[in-house]
PDB file of N, CA and C in Angstrom:
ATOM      1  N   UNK A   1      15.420  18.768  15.083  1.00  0.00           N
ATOM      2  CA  UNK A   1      15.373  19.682  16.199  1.00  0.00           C
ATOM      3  C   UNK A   1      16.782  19.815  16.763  1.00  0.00           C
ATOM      4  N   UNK A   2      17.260  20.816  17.168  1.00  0.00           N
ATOM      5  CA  UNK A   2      18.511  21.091  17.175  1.00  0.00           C
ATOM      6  C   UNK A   2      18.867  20.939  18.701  1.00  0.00           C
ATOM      7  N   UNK A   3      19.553  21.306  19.846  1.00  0.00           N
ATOM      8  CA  UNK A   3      19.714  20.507  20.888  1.00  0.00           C
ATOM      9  C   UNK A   3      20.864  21.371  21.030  1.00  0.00           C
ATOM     10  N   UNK A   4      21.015  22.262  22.413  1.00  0.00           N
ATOM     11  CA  UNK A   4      21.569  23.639  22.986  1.00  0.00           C
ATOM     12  C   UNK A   4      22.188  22.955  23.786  1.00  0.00           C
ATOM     13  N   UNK A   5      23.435  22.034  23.862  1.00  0.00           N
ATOM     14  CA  UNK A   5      24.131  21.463  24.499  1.00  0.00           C
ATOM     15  C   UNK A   5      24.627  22.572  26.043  1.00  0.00           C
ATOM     16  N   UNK A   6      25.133  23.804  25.477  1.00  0.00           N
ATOM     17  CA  UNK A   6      25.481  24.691  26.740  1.00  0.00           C
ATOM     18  C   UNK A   6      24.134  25.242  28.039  1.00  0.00           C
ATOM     19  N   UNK A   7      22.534  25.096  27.605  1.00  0.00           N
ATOM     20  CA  UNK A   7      21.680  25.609  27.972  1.00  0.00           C
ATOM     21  C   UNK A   7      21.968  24.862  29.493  1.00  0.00           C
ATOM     22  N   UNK A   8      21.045  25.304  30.344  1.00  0.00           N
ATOM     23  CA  UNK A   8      20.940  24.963  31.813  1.00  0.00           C
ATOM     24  C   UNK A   8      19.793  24.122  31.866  1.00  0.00           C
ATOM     25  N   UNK A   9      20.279  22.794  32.726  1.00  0.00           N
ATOM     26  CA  UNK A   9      19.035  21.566  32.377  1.00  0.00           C
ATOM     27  C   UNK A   9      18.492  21.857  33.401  1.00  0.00           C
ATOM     28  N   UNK A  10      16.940  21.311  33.523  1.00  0.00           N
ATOM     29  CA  UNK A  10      15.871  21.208  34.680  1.00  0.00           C
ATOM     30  C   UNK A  10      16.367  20.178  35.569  1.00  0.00           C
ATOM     31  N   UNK A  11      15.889  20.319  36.384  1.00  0.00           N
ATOM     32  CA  UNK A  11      15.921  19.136  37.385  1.00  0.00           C
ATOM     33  C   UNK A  11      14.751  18.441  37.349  1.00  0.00           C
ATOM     34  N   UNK A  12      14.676  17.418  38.465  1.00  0.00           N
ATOM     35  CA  UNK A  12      13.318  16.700  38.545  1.00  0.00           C
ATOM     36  C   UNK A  12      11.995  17.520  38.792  1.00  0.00           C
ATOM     37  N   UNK A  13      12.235  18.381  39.690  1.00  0.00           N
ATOM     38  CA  UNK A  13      11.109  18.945  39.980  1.00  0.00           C
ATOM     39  C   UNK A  13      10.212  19.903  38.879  1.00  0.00           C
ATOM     40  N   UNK A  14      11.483  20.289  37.859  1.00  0.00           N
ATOM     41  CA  UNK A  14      10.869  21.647  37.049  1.00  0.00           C
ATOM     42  C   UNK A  14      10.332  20.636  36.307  1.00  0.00           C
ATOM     43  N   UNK A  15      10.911  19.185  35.683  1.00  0.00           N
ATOM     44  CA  UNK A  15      10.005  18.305  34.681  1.00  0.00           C
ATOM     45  C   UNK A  15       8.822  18.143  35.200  1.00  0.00           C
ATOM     46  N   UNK A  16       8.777  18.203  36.242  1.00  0.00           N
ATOM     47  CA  UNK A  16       7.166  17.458  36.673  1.00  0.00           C
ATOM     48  C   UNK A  16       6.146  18.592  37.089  1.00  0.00           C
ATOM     49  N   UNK A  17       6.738  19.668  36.920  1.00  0.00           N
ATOM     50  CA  UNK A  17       5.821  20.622  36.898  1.00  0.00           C
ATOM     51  C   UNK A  17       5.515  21.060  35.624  1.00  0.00           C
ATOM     52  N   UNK A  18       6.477  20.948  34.561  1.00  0.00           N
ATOM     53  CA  UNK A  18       6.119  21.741  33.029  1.00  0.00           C
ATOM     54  C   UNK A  18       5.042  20.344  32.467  1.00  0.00           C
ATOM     55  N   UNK A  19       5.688  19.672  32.885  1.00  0.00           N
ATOM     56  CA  UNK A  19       5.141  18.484  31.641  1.00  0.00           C
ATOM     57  C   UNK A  19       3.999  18.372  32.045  1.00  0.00           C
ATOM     58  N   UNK A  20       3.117  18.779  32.775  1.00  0.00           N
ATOM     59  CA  UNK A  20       1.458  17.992  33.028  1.00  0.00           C
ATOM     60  C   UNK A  20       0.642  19.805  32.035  1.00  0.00           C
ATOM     61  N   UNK A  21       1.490  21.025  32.341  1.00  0.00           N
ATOM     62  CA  UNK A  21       0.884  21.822  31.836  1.00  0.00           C
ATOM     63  C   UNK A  21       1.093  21.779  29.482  1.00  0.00           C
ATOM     64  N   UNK A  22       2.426  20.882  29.762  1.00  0.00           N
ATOM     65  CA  UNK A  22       2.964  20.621  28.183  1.00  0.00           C
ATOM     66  C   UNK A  22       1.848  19.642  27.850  1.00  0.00           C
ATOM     67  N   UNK A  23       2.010  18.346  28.407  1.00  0.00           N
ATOM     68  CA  UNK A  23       0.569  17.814  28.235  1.00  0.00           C
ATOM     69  C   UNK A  23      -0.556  18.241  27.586  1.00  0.00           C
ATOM     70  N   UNK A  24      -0.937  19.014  28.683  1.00  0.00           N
ATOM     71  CA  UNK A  24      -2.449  19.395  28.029  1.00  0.00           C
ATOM     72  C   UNK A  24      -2.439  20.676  26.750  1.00  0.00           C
ATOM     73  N   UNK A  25      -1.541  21.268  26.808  1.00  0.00           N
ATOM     74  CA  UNK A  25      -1.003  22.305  26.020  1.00  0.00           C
ATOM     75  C   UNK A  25      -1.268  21.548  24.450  1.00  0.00           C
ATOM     76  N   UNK A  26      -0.197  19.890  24.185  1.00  0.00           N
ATOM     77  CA  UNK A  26      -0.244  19.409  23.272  1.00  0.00           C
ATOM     78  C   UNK A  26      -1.857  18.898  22.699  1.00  0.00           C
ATOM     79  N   UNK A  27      -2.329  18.600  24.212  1.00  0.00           N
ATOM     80  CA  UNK A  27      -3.498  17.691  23.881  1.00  0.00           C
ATOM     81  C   UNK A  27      -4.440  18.534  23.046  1.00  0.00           C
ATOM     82  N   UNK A  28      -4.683  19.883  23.430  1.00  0.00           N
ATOM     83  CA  UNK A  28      -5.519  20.843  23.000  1.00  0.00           C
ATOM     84  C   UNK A  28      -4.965  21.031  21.167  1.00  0.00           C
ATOM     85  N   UNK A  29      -3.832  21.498  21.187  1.00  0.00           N
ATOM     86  CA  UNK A  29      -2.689  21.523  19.881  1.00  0.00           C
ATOM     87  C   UNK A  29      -3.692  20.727  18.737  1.00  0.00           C
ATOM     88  N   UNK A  30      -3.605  18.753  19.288  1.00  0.00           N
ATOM     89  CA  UNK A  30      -4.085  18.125  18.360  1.00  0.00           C
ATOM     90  C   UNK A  30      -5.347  17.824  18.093  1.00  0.00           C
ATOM     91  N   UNK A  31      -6.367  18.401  18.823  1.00  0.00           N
ATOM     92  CA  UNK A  31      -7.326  17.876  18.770  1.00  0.00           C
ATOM     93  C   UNK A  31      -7.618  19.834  17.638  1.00  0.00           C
ATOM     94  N   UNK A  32      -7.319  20.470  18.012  1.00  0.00           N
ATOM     95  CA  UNK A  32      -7.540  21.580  16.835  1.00  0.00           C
ATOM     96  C   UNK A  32      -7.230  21.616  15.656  1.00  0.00           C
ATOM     97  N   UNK A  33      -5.923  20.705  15.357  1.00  0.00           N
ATOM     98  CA  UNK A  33      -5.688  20.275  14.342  1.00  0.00           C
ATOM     99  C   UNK A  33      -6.593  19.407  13.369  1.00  0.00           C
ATOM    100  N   UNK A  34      -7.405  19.075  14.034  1.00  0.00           N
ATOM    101  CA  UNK A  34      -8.244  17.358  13.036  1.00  0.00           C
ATOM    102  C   UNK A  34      -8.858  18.532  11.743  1.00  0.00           C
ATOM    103  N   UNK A  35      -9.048  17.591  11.167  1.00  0.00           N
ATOM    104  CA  UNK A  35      -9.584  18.259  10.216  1.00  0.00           C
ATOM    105  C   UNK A  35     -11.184  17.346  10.021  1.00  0.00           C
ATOM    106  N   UNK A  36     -12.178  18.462   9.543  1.00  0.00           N
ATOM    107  CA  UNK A  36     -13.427  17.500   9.844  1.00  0.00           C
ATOM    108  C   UNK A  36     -13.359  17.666   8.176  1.00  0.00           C
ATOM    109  N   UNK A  37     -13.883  16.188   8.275  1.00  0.00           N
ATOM    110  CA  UNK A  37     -14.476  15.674   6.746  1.00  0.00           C
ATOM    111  C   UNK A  37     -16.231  15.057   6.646  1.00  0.00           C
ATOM    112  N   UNK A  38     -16.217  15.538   5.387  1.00  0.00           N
ATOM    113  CA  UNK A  38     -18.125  14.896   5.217  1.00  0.00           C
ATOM    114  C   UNK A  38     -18.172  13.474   4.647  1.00  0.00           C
ATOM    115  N   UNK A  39     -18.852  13.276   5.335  1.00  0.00           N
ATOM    116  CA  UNK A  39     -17.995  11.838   5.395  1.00  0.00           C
ATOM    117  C   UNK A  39     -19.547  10.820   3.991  1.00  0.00           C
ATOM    118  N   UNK A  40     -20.307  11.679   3.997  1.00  0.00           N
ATOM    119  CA  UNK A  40     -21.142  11.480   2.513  1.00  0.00           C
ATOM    120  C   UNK A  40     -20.497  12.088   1.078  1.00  0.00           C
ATOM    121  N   UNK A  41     -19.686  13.061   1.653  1.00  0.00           N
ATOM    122  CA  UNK A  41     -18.712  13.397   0.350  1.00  0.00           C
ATOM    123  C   UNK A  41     -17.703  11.929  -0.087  1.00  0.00           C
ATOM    124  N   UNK A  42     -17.084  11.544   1.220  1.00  0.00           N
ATOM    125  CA  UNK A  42     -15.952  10.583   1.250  1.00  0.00           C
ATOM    126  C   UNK A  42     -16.297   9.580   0.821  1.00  0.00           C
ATOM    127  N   UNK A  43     -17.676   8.781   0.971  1.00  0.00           N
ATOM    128  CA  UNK A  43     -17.897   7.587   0.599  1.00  0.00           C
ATOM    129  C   UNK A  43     -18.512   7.594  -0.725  1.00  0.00           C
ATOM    130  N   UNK A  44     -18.687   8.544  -1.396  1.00  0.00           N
ATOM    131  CA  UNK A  44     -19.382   8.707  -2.906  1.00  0.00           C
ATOM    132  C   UNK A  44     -18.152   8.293  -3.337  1.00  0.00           C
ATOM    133  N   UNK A  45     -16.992   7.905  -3.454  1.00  0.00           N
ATOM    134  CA  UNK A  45     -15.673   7.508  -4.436  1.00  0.00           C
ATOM    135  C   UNK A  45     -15.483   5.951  -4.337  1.00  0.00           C
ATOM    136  N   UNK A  46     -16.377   5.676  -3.092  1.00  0.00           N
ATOM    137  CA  UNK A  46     -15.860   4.308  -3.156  1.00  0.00           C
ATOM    138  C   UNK A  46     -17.003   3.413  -3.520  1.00  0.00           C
ATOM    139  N   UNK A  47     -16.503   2.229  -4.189  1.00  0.00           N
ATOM    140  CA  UNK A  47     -17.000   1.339  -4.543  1.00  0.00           C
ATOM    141  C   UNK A  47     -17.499  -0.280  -3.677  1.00  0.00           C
ATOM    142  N   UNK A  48     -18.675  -0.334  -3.350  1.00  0.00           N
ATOM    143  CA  UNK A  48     -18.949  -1.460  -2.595  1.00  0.00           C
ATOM    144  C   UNK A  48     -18.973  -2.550  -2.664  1.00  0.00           C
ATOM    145  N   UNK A  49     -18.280  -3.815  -2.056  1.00  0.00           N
ATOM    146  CA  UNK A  49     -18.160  -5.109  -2.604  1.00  0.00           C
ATOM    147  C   UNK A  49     -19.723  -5.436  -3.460  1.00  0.00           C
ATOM    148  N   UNK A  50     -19.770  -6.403  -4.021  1.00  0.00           N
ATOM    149  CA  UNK A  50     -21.265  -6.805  -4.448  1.00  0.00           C
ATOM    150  C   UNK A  50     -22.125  -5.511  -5.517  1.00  0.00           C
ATOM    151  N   UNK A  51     -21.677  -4.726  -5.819  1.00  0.00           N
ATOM    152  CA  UNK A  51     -22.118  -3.330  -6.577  1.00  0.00           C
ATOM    153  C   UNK A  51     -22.692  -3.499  -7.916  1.00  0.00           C
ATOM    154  N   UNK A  52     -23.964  -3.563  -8.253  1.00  0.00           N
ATOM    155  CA  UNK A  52     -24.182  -4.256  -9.119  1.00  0.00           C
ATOM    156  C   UNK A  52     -23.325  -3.089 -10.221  1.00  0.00           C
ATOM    157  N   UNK A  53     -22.939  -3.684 -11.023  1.00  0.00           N
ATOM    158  CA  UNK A  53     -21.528  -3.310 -12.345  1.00  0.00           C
ATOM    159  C   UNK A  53     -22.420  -3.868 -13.548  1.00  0.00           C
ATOM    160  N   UNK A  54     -23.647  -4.416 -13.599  1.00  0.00           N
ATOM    161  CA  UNK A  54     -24.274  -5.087 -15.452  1.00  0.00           C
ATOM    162  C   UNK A  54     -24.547  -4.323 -16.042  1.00  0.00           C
ATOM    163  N   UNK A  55     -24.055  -2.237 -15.780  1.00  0.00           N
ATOM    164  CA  UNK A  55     -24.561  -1.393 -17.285  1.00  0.00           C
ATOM    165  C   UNK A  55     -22.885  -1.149 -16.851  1.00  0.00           C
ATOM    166  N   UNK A  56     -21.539  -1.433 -16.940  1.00  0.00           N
ATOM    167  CA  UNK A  56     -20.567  -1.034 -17.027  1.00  0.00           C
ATOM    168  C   UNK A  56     -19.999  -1.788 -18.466  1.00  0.00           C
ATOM    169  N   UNK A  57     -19.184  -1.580 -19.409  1.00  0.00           N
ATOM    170  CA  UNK A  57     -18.659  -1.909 -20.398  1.00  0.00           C
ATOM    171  C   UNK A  57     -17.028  -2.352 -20.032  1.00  0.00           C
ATOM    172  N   UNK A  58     -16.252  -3.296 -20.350  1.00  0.00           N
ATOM    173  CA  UNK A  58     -14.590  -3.007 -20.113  1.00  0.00           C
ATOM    174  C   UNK A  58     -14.365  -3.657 -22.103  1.00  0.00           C
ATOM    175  N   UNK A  59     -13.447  -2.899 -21.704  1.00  0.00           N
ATOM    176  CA  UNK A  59     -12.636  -2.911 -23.265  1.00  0.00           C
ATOM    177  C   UNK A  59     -11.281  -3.019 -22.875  1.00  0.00           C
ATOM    178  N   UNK A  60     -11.115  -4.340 -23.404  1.00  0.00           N
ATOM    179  CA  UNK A  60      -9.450  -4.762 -23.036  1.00  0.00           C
ATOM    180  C   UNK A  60      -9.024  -5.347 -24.354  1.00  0.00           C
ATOM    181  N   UNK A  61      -8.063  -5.400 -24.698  1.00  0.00           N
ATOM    182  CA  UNK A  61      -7.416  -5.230 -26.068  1.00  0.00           C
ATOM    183  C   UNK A  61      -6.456  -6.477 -25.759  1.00  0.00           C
ATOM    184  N   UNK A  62      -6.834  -7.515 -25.925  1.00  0.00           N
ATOM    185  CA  UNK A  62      -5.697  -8.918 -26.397  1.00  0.00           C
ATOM    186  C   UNK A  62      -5.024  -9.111 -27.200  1.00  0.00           C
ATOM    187  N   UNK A  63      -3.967  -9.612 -26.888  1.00  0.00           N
ATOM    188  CA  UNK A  63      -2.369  -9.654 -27.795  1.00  0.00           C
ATOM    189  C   UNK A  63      -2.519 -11.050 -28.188  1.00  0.00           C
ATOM    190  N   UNK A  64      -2.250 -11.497 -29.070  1.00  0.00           N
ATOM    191  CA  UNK A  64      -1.975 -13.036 -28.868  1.00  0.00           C
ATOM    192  C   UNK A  64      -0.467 -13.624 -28.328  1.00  0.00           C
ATOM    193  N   UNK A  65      -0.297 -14.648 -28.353  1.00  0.00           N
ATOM    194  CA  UNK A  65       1.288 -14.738 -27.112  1.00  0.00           C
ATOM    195  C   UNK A  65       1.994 -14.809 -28.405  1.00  0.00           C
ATOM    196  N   UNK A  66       3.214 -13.985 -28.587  1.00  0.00           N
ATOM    197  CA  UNK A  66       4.140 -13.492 -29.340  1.00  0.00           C
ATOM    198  C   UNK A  66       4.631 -14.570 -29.394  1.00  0.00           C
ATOM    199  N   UNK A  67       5.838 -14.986 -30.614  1.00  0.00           N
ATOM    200  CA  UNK A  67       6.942 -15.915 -30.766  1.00  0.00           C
ATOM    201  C   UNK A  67       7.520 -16.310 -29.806  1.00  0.00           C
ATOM    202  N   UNK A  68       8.175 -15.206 -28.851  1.00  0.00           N
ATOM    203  CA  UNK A  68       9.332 -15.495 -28.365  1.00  0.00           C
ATOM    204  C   UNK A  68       8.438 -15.497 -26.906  1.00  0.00           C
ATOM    205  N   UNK A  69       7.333 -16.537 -26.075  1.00  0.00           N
ATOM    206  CA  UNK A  69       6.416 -16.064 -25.115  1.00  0.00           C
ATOM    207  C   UNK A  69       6.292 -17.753 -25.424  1.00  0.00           C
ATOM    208  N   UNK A  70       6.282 -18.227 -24.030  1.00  0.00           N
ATOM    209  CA  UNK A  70       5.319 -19.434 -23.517  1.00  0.00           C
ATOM    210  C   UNK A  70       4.286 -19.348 -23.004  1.00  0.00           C
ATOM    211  N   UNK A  71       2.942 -20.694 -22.766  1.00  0.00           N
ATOM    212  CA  UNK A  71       2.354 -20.386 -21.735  1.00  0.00           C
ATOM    213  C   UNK A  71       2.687 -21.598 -20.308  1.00  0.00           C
ATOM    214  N   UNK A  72       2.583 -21.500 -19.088  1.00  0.00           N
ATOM    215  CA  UNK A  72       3.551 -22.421 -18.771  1.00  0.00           C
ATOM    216  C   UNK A  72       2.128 -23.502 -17.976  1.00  0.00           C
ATOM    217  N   UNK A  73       2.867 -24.689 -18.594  1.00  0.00           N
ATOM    218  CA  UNK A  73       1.805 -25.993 -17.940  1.00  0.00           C
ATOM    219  C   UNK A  73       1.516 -25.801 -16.700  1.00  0.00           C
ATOM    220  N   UNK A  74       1.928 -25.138 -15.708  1.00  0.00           N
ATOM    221  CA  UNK A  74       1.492 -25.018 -14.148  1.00  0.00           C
ATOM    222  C   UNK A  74       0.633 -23.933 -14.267  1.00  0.00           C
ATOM    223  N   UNK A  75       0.819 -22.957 -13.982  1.00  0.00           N
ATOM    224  CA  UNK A  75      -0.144 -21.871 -13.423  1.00  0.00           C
ATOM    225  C   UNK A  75      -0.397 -21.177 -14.922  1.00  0.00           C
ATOM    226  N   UNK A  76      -0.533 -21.866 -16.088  1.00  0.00           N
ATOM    227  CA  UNK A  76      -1.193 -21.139 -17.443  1.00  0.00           C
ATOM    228  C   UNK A  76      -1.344 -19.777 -17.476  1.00  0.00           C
ATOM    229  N   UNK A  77      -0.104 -19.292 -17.063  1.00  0.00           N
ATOM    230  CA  UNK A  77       0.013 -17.730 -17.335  1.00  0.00           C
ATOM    231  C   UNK A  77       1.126 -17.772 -18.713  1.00  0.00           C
ATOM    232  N   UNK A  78       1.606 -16.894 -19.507  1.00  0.00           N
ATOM    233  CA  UNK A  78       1.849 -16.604 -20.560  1.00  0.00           C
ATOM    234  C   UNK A  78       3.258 -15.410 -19.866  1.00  0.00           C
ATOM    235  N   UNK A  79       4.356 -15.853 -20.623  1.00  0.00           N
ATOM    236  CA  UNK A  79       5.523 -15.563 -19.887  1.00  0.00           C
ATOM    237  C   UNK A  79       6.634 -15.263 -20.970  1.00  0.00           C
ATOM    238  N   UNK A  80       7.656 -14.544 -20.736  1.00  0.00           N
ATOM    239  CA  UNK A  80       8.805 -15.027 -21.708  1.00  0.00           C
ATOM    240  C   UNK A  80       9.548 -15.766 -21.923  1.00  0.00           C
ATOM    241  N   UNK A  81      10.282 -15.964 -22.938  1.00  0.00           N
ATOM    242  CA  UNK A  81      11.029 -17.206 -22.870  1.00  0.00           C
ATOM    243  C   UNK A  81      12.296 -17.378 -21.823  1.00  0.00           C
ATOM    244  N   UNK A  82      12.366 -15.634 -21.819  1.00  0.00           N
ATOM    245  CA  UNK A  82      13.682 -16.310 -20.858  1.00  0.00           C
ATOM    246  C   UNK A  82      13.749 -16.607 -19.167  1.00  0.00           C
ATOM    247  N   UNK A  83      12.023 -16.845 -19.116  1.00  0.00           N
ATOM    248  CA  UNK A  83      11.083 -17.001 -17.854  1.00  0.00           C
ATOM    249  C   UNK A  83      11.212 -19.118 -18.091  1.00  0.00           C
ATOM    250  N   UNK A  84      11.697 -19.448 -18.921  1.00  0.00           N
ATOM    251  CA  UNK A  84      11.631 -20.813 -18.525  1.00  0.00           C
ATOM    252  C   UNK A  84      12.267 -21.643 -18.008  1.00  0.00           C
ATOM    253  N   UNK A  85      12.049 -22.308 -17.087  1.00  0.00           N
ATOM    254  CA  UNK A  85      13.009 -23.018 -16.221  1.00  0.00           C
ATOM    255  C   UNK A  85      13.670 -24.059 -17.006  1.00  0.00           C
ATOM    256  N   UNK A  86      12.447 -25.296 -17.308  1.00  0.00           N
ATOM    257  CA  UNK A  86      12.253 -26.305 -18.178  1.00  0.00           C
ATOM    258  C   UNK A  86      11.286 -27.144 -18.773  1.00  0.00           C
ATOM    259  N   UNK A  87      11.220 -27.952 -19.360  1.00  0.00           N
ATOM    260  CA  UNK A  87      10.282 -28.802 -19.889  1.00  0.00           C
ATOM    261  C   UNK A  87       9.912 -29.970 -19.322  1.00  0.00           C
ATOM    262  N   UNK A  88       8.432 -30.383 -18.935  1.00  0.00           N
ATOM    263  CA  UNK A  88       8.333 -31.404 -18.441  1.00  0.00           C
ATOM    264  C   UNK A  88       7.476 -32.412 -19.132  1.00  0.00           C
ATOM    265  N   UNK A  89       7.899 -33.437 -19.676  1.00  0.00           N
ATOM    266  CA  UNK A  89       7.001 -34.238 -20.397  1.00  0.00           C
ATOM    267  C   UNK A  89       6.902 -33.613 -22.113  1.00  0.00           C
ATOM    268  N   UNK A  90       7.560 -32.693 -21.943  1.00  0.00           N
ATOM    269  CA  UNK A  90       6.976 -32.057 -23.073  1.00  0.00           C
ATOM    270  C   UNK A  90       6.621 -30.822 -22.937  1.00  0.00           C
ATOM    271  N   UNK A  91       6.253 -30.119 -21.657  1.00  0.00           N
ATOM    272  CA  UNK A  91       5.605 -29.062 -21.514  1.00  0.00           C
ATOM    273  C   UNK A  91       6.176 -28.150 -20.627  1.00  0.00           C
ATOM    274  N   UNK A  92       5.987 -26.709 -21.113  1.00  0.00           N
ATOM    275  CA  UNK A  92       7.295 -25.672 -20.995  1.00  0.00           C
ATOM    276  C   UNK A  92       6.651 -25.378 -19.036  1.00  0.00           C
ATOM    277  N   UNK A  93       7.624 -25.219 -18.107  1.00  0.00           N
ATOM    278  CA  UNK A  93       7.670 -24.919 -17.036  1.00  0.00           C
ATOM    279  C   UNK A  93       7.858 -23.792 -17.200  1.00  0.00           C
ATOM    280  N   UNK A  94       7.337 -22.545 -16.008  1.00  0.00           N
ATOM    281  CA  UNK A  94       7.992 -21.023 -15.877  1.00  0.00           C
ATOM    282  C   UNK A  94       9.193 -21.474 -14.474  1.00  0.00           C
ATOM    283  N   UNK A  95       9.550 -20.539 -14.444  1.00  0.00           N
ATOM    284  CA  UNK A  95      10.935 -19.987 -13.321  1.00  0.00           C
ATOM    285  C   UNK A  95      10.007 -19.820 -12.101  1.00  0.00           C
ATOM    286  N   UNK A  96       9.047 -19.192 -11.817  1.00  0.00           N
ATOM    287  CA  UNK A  96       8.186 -19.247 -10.519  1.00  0.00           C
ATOM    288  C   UNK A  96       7.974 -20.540 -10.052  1.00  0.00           C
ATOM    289  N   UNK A  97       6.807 -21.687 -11.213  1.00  0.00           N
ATOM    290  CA  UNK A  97       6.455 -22.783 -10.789  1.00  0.00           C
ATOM    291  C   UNK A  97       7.706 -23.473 -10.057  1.00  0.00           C
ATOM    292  N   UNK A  98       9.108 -23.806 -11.156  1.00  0.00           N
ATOM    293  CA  UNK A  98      10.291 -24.437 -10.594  1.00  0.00           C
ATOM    294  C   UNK A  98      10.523 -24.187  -9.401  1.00  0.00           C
ATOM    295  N   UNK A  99      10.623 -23.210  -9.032  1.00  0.00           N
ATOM    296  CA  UNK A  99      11.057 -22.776  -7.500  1.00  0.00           C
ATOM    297  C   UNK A  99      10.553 -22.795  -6.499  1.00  0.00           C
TER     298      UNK A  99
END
């Protein structure tokens, strides 16, 4: 918003007379603005905790852990190598657990 540095400012009195009619001016503004929604349209997309899901199928496609891939003795997630901090006992640490 740009800002008319030369314009002629209000005084106290003209603020307190515009602003109660700006007020309501705005108030009216936003409340015309809302937009109404159906709100049985809106909730058909969503999904409810507890939903029974036993005729849904998932198909996920497993890799086995590549050469160059640990899995790490703490939190048994499967990582790269250059994700390893160190070895403990024998057994490969990630860079998260270490830290």
């Amino acid at each position: 918003m740009a800002t008319d540095y030369d314009a002629p400012r209000k005084n106290d009195e003209d603020l307190g007379a515009d602003s109660i009619e700006e007020l309501k001016a705005r108030r009216n503004e936003k409340t015309a603005t809302a937009v109404d929604e159906d709100e049985t349209e809106a909730a058909e997309g969503f999904e409810l905790p507890g939903a029974d899901l036993s005729g849904e199928e998932l198909a996920v496609r497993v890799i086995p852990r590549q050469a160059d891939e640990f899995t790490c003795s703490q939190c048994f997630l499967v990582h790269h190598r250059s994700q390893l901090a160190y070895e403990e006992n024998g057994q490969p640490v990630c860079s998260e657990c270490a830290g």
